[in-house]
Protein backbone atom coordinates (compact mmCIF):
# COMPACT_ATOMS: atom_id res chain seq x y z
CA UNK A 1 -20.79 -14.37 6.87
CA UNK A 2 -17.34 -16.44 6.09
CA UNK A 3 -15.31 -16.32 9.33
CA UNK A 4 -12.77 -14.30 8.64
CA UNK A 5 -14.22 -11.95 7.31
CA UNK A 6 -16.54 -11.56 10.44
CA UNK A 7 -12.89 -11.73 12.38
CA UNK A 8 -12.02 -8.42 10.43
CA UNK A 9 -15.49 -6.91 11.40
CA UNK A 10 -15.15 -7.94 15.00
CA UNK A 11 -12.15 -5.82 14.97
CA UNK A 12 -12.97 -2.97 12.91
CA UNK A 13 -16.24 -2.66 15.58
CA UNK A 14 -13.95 -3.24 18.60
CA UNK A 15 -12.23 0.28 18.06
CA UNK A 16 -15.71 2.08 16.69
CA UNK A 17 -17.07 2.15 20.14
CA UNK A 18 -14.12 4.25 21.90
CA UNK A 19 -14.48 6.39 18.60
CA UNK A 20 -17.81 7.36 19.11
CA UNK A 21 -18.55 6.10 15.97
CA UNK A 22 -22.17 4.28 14.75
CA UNK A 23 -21.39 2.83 11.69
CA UNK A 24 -18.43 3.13 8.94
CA UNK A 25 -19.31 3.08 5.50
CA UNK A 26 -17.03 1.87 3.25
CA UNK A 27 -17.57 3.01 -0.32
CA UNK A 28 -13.91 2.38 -2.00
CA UNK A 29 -12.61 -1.27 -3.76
CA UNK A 30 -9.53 -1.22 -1.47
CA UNK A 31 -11.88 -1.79 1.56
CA UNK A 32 -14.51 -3.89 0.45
CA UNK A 33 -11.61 -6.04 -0.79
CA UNK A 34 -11.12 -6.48 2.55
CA UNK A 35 -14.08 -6.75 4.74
CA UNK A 36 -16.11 -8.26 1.90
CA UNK A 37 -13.43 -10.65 -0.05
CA UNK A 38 -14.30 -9.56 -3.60
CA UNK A 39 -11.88 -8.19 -6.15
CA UNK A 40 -14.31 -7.97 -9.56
CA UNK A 41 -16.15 -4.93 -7.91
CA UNK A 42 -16.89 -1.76 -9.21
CA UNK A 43 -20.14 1.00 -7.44
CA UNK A 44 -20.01 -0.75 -4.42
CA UNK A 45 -20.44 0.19 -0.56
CA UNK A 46 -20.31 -1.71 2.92
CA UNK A 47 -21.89 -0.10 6.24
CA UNK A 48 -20.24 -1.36 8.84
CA UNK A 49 -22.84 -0.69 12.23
CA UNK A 50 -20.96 -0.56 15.43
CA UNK A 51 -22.69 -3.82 16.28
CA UNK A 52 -24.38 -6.40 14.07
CA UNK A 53 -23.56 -7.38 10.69
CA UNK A 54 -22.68 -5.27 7.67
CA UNK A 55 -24.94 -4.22 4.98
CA UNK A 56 -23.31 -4.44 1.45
CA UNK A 57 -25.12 -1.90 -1.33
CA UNK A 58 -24.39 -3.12 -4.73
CA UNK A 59 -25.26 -3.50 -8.66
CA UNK A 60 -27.97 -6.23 -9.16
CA UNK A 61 -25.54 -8.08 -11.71
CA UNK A 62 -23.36 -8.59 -8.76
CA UNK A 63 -25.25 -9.05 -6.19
CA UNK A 64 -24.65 -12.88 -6.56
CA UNK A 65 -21.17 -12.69 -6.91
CA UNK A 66 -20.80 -10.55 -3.59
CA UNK A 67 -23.35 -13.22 -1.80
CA UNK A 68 -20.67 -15.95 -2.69
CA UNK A 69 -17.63 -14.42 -1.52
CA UNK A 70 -19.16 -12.98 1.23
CA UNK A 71 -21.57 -15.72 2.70
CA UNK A 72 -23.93 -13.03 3.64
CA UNK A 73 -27.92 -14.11 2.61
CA UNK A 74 -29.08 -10.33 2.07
CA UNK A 75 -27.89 -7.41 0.51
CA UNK A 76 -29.04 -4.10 -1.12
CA UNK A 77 -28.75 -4.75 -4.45
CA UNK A 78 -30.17 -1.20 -6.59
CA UNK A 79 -30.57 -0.76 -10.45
CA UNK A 80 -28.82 1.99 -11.95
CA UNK A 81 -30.04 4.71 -13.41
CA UNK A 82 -33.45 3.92 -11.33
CA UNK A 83 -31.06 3.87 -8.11
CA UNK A 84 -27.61 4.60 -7.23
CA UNK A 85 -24.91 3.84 -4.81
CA UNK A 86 -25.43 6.96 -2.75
CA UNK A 87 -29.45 6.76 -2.23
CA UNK A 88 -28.63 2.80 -1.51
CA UNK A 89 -25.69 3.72 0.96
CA UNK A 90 -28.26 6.10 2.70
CA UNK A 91 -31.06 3.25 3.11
CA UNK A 92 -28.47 1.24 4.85
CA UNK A 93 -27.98 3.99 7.34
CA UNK A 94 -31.17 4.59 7.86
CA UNK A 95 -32.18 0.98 8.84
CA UNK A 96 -30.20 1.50 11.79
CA UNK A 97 -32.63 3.67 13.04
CA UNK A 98 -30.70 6.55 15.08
CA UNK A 99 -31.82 10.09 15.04
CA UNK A 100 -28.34 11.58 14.29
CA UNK A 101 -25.79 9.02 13.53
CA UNK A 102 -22.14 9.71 13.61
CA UNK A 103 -20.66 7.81 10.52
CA UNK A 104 -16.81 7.61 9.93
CA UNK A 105 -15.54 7.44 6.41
CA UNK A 106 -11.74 6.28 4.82
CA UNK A 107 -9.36 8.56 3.67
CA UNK A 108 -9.82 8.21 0.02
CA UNK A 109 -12.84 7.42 -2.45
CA UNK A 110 -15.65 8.82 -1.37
CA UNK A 111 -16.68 10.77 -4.56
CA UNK A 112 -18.79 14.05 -4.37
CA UNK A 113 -21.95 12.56 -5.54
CA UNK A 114 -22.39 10.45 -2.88
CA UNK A 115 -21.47 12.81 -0.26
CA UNK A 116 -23.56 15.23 -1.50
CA UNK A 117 -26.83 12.60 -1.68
CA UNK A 118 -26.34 11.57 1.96
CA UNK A 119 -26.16 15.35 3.57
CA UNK A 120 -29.08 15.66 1.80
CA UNK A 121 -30.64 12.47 2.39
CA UNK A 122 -29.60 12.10 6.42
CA UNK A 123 -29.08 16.01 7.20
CA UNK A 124 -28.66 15.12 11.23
CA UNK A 125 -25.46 12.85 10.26
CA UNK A 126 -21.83 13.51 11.30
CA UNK A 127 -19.25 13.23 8.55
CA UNK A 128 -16.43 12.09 10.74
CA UNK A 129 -12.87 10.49 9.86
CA UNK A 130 -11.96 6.34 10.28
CA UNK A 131 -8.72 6.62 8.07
CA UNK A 132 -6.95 5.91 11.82
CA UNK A 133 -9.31 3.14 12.42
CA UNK A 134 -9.12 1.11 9.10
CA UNK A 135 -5.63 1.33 8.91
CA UNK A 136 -4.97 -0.60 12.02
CA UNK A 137 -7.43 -3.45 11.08
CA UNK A 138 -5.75 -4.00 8.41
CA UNK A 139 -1.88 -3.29 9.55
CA UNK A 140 -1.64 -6.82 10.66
CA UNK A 141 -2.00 -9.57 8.26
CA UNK A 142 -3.40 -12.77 8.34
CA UNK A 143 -2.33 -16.44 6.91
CA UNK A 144 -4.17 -15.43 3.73
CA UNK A 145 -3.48 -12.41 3.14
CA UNK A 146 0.19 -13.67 3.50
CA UNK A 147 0.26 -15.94 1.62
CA UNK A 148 -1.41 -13.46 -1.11
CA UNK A 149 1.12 -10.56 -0.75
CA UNK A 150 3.64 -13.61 -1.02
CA UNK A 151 2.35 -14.46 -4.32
CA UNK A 152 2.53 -10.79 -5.77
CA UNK A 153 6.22 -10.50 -4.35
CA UNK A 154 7.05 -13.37 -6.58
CA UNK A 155 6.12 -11.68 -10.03
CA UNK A 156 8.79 -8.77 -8.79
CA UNK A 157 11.88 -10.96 -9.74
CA UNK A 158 10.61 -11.54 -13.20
CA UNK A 159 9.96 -7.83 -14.04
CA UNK A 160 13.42 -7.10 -12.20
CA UNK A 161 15.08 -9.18 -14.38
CA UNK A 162 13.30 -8.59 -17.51
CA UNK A 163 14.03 -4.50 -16.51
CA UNK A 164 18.03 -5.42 -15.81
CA UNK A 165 18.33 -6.80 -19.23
CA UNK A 166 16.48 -4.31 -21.31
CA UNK A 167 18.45 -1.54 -19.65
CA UNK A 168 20.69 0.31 -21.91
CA UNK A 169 21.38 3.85 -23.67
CA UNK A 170 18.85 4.59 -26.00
CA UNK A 171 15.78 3.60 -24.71
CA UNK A 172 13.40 5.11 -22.91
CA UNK A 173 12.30 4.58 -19.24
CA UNK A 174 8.87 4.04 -20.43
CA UNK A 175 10.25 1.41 -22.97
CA UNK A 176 12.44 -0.62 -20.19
CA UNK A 177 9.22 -0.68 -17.80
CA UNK A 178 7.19 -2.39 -20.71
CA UNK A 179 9.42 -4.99 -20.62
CA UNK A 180 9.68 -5.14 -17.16
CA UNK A 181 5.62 -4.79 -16.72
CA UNK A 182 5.08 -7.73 -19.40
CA UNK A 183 7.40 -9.93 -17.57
CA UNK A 184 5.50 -9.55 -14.62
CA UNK A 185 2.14 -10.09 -16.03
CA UNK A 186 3.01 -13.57 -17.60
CA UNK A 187 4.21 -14.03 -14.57
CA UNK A 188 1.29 -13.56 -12.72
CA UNK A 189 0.43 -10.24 -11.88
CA UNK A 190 -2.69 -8.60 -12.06
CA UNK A 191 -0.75 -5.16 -12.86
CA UNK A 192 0.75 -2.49 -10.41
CA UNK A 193 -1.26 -0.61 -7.57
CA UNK A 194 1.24 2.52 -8.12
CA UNK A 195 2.76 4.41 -11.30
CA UNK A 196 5.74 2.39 -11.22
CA UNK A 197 9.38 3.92 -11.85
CA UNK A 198 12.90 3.44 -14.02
CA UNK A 199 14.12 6.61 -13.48
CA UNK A 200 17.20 8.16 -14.95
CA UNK A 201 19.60 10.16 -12.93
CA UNK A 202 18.20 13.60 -12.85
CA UNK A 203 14.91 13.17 -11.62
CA UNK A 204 15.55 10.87 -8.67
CA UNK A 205 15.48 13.45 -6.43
CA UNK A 206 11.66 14.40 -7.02
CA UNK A 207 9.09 13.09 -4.61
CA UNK A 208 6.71 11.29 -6.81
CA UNK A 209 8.59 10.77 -10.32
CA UNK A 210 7.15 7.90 -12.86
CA UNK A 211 8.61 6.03 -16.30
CA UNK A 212 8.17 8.70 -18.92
CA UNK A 213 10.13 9.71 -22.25
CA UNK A 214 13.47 10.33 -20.93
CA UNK A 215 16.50 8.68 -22.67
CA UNK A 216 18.64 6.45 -20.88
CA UNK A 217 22.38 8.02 -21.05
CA UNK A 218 25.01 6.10 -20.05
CA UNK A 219 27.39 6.98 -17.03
CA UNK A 220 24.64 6.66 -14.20
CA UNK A 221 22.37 5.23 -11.66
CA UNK A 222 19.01 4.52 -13.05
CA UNK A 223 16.19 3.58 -10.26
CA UNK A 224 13.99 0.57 -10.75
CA UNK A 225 10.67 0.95 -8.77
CA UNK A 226 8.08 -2.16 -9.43
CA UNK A 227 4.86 -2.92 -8.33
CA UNK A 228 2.88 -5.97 -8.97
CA UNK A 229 -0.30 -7.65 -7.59
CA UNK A 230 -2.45 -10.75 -6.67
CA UNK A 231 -6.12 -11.10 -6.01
CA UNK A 232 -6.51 -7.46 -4.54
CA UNK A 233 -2.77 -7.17 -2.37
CA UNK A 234 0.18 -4.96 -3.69
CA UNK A 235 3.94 -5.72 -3.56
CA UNK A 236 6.75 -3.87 -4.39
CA UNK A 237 10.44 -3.39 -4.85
CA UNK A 238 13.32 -1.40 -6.09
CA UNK A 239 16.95 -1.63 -7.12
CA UNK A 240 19.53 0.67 -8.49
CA UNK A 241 21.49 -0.35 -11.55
CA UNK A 242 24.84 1.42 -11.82
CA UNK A 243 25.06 2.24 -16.26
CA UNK A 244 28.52 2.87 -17.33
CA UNK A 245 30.94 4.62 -15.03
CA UNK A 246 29.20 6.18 -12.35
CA UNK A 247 30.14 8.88 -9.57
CA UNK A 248 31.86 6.25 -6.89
CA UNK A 249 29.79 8.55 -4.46
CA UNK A 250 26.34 7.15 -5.96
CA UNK A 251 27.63 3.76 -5.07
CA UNK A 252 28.63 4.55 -1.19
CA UNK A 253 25.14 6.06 -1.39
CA UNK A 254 23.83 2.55 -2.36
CA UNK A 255 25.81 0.74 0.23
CA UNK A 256 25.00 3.03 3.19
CA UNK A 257 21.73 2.59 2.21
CA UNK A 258 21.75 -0.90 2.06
CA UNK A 259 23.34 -1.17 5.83
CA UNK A 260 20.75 0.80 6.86
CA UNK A 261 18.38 -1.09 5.64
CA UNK A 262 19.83 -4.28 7.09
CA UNK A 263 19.79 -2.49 10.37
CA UNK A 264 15.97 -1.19 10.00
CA UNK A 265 15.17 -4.56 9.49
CA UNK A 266 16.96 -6.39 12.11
CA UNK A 267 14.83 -4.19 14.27
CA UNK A 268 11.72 -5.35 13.52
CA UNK A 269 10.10 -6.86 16.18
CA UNK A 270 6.61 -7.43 17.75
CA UNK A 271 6.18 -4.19 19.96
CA UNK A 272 8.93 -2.40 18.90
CA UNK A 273 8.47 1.50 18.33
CA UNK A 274 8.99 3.19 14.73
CA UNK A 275 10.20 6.25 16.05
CA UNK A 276 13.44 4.14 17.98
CA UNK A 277 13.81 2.20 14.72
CA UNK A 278 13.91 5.23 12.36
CA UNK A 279 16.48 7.37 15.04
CA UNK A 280 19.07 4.09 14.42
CA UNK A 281 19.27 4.15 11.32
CA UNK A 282 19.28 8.33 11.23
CA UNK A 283 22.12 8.18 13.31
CA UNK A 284 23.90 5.29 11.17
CA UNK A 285 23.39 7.74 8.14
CA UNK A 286 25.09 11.03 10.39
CA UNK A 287 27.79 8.96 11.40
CA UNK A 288 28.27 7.85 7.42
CA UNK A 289 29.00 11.85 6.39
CA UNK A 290 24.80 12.06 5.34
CA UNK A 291 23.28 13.75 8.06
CA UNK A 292 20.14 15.65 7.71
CA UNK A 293 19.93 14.08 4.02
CA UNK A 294 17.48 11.52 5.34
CA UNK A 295 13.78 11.43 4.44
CA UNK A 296 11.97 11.44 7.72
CA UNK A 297 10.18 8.27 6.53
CA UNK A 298 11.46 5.02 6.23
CA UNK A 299 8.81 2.89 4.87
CA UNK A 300 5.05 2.49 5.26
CA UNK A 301 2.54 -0.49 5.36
CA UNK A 302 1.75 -2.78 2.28
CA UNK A 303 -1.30 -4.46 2.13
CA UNK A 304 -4.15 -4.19 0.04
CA UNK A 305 -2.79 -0.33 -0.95
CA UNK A 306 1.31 -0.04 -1.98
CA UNK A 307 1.39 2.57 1.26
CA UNK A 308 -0.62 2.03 4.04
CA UNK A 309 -0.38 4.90 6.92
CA UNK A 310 -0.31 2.27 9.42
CA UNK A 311 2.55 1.57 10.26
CA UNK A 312 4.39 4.09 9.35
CA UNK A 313 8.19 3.74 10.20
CA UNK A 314 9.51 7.45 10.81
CA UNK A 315 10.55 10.09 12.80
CA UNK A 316 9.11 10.77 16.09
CA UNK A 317 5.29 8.48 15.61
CA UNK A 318 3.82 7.05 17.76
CA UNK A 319 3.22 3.30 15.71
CA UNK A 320 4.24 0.26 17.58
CA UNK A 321 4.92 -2.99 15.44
CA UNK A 322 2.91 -6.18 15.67
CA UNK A 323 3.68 -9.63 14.17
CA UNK A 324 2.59 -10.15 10.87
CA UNK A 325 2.83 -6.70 10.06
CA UNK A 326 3.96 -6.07 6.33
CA UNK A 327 6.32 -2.99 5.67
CA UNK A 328 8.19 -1.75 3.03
CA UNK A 329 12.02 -0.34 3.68
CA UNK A 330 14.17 1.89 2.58
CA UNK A 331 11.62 3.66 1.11
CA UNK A 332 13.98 7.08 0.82
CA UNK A 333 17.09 7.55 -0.75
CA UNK A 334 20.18 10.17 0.52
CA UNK A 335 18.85 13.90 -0.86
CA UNK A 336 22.08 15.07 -1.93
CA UNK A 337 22.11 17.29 -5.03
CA UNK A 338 24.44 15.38 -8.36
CA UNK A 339 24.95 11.65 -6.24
CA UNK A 340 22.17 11.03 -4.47
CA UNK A 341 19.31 9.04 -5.46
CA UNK A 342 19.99 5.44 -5.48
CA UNK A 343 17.37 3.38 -3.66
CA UNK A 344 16.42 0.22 -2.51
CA UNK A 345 12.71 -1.23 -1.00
CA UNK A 346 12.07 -4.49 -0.20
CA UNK A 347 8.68 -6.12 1.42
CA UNK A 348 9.23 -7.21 4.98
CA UNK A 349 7.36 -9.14 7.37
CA UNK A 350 7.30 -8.17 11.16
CA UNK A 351 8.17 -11.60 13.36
CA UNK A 352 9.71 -12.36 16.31
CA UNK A 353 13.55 -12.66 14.88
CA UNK A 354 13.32 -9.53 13.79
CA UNK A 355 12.13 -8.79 9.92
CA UNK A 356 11.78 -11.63 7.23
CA UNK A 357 12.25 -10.49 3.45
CA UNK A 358 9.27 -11.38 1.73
CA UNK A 359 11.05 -10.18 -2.05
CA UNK A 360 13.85 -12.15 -2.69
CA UNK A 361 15.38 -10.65 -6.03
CA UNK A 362 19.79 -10.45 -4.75
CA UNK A 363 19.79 -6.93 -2.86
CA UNK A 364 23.69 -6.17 -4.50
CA UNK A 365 25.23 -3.83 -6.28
CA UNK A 366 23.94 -4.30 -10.03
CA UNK A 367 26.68 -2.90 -12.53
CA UNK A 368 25.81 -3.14 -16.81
């Protein structure tokens, strides 16, 4: 198997042991991305054992493709409809030979047909959780994956820019994030791991809002929240653009947000805790007039997924930062009810001066 790949293994099987945990199997792209280094993959699985190599159960088409970005010699290659991913997953497990093996399994992605073919097929197995687990394996980065979530960053200043001067009254969110999205694509960018946003004013205080069929009216903030990718790892930004005349509130909003995301950054270091990072900049925030306004999350992990839940910068966790951790901060804006709702989210990289901006588009106030 190419090294490092194996290195990811190696530490992946380091913390299955202490789990209690046999083998992980890994049926989801965002993972085999990872451990396996293949990004034109669709039905596939890896079974991680708690020692030895992996087994990878996949198509027959792609069974050479996955050999060559792997380096692995073997794999369980099944023909669908004679075979299918779950009765192939459940061969793996059974080659290990243990009378009731305790299997861990990722957050997301495991679809019901699968499940439902290995409690059948292996009825002594435990279904148990290794969300924690892969999260931390993949929390810190290396050189290539780097160097690939560098890449992606770069396509954000061309959709930034092509979303800055398409903004205007009339349109449409959904018609200023087409220009945005196309920019980004001849740029690059093998399209966004998250419904991205260009929100106007009113729904900016909603947790999970997207680009949809409102007009653009002059006279406010509008949000710009892009995503773009490279070869399998996500990157992200978002800036506020102030339309017209807008409530001078909404602007202090902007700037105390951007000082607090100076500060967030500044502090982040190689063993640092979250929970220290996220009560500075809380208490920054209370002593600017916003207290209690504050989302009690700062930012989350960027890797091969737009949020990772390792780290997670917030209130009260227990996360420590490494080097070569990738974040994402401010992730929140202020909650208050007619001016909040301004943000800003750049990509940061953990190092030992404290947190390098991996997006570069100018974090200022934008007026059109």
């Amino acid at each position: 198997m190419k090294p490092h790949l194996k290195r990811r293994i190696a530490a992946l099987q380091a913390l299955m042991g202490p789990a209690g945990l046999d083998a992980v199997v890994f049926p989801d792209r965002e993972n085999c991305i990872y451990y396996l280094g293949a990004t034109d993959i669709e039905c596939i699985a890896v079974v991680i054992p708690a020692a030895g190599d992996p087994m990878v159960c996949c198509l027959w088409l792609d069974a050479p493709y996955v050999k060559e970005c792997t380096g692995l010699d073997e794999l369980l290659a099944y023909r669908f409809p004679g075979a299918n991913l779950g009765q192939t997953i459940a061969e793996a497990l059974r080659r290990l030979g243990l009378a009731a093996p305790r299997v861990g399994f990722p957050k997301y992605f495991v679809e019901f047909g699968v499940f439902d073919i290995l409690r059948k097929a292996l009825p002594d197995m435990t279904f148990l959780p290794a969300t924690d687990l892969t999260y931390r394996v993949r929390a810190i980065k290396d050189s290539d994956e780097l160097a690939l979530i560098q890449t992606a960053c770069t396509f954000l200043d061309a959709g930034m820019e092509a979303a800055v001067a398409a903004l205007r009254p009339g349109l449409t969110e959904a018609q200023v994030l087409a220009e945005a999205d196309y920019a980004m694509r001849k740029a690059g960018s093998e399209g966004s791991t998250f419904r991205m946003q260009v929100l106007v004013h009113r729904k900016q205080l909603l947790a999970h809002p997207y680009a949809g069929q409102d007009v653009i009216e002059n006279g406010q903030p509008v949000v710009i929240h892009l995503g773009a990718s490279y070869r399998g790892y996500a990157a992200k930004m978002c800036r506020t653009v102030f339309l017209g005349r807008v409530p001078e509130e909404s602007r202090r909003i902007y700037q105390v947000l951007m000082a607090a995301q100076e500060m967030a950054v500044a502090a982040l270091v190689p063993g640092a805790g979250v929970a220290a990072i996220f009560d500075q900049v809380n208490a920054f925030v209370e002593e600017q007039g916003y207290g209690g306004l504050l989302f009690e999350h700062l930012g989350y992990g960027v890797g091969i997924r737009q949020s990772e839940f390792y780290p997670i910068v917030g209130k009260g966790l227990p996360h420590v930062l490494a080097e070569n951790m990738v974040v994402d901060l401010l992730l929140p804006t202020i909650y208050k009810p007619g001016v909040g709702g301004p943000r800003i989210t750049d990509m940061i990289r953990v190092g030992d001066a404290g947190g390098a901006y991996m997006t570069t588009y100018p974090r200022v106030i934008v007026s059109k």
